[in-house]
C-alpha atoms as a PDB file:
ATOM      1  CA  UNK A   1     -21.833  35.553  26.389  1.00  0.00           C
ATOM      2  CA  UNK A   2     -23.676  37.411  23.243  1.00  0.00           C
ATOM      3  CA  UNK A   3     -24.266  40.423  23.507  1.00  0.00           C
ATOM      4  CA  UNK A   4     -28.429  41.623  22.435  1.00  0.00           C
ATOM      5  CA  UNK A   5     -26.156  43.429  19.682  1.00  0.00           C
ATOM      6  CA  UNK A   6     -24.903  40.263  18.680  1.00  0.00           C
ATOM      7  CA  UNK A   7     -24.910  38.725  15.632  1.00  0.00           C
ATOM      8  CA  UNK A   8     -24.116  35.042  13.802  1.00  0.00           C
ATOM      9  CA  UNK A   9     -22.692  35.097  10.036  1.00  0.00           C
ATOM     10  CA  UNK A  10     -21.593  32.444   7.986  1.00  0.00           C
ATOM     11  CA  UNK A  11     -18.219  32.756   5.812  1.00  0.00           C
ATOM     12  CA  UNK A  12     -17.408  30.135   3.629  1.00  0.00           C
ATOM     13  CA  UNK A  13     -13.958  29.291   3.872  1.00  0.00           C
ATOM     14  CA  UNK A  14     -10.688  27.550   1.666  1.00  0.00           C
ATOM     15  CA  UNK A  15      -7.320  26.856   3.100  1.00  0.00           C
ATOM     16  CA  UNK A  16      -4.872  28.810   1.010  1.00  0.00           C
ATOM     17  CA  UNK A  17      -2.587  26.241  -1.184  1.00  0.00           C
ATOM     18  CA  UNK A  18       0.428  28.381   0.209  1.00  0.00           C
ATOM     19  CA  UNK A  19      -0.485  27.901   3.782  1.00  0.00           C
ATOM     20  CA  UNK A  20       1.111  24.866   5.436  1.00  0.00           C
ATOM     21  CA  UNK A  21       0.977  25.746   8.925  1.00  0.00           C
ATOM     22  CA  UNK A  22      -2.084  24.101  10.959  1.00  0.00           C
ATOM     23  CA  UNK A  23      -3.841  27.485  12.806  1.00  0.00           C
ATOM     24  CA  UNK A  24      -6.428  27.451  15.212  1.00  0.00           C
ATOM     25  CA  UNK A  25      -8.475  29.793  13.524  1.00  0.00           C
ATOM     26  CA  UNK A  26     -11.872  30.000  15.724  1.00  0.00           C
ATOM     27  CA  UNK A  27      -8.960  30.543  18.548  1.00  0.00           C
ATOM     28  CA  UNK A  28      -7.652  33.691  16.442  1.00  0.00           C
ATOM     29  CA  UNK A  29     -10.923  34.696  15.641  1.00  0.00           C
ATOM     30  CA  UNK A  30     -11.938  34.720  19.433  1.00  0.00           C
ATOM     31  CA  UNK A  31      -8.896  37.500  20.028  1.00  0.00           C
ATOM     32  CA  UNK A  32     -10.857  39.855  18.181  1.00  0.00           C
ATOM     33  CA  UNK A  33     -12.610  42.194  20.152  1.00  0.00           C
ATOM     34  CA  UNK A  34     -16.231  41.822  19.564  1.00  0.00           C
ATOM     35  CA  UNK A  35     -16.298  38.467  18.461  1.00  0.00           C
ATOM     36  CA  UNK A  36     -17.641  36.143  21.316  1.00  0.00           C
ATOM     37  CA  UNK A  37     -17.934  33.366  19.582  1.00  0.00           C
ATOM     38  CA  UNK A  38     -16.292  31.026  16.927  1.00  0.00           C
ATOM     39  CA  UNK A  39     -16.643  27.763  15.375  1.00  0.00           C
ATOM     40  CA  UNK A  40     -14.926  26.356  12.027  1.00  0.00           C
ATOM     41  CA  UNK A  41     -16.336  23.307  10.862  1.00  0.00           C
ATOM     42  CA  UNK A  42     -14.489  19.806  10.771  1.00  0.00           C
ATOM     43  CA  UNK A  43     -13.687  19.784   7.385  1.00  0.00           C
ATOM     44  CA  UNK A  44     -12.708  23.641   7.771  1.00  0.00           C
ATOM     45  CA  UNK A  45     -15.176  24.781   4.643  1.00  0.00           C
ATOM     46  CA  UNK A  46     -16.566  27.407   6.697  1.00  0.00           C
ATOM     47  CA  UNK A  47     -16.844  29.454   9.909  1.00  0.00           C
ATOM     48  CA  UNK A  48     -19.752  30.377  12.252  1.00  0.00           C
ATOM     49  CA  UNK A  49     -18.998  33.967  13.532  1.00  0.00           C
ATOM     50  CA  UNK A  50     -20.752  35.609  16.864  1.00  0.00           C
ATOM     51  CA  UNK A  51     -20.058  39.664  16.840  1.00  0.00           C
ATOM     52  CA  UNK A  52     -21.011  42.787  18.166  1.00  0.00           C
ATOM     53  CA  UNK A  53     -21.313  44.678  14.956  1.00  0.00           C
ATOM     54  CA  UNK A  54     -20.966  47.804  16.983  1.00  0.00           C
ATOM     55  CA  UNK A  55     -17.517  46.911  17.393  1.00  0.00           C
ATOM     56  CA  UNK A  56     -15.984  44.894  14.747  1.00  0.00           C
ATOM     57  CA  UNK A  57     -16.677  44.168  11.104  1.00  0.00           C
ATOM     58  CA  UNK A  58     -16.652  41.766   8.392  1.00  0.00           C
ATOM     59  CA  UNK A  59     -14.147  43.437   6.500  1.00  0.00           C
ATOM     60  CA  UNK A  60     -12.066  43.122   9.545  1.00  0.00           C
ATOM     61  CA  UNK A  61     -12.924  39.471   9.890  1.00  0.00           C
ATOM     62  CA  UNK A  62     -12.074  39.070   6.603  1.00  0.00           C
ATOM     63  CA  UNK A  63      -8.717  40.396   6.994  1.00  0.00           C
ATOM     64  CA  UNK A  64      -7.811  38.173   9.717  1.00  0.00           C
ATOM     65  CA  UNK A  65      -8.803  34.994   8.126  1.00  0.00           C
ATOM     66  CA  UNK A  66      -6.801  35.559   5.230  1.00  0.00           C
ATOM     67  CA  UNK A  67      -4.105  36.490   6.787  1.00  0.00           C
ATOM     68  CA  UNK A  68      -4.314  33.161   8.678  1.00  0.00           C
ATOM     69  CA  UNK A  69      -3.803  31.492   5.397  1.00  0.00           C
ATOM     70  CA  UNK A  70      -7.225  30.574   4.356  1.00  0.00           C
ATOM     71  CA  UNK A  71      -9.293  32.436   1.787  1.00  0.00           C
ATOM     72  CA  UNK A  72     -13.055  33.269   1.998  1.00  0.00           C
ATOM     73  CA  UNK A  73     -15.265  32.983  -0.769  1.00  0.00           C
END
């Protein structure tokens, strides 16, 4: 459940031409700790973020969707 801290951001989002393995990324994006909440839409051209900004940030979320292979805009 959201936290009052909580916050929703949208990151636009690419799958990386190098990247051929299929990821679950709202799954990864869940294991972060203060994120309570993800959702990547069907066509996977963006993500829908819920996080406690007192303990994670978008740099960080950046980070882990790259590394996922996909790239954000």
């Amino acid at each position: 459940m959201p936290s009052r801290t909580s916050k929703k951001i949208n990151l636009p989002i690419t799958k990386s031409s190098a990247s051929e393995e299929e990821v679950d990324l709202a799954e990864i994006l869940c294991a972060i700790e203060g994120v309570s909440g993800a959702v990547v839409g069907t066509e996977q051209t963006s993500a829908e973020i819920t996080l406690d900004p007192n303990k994670t940030t978008i740099p960080t979320l950046v980070k882990t969707i790259e590394g996922s292979g996909y790239k954000t805009d």
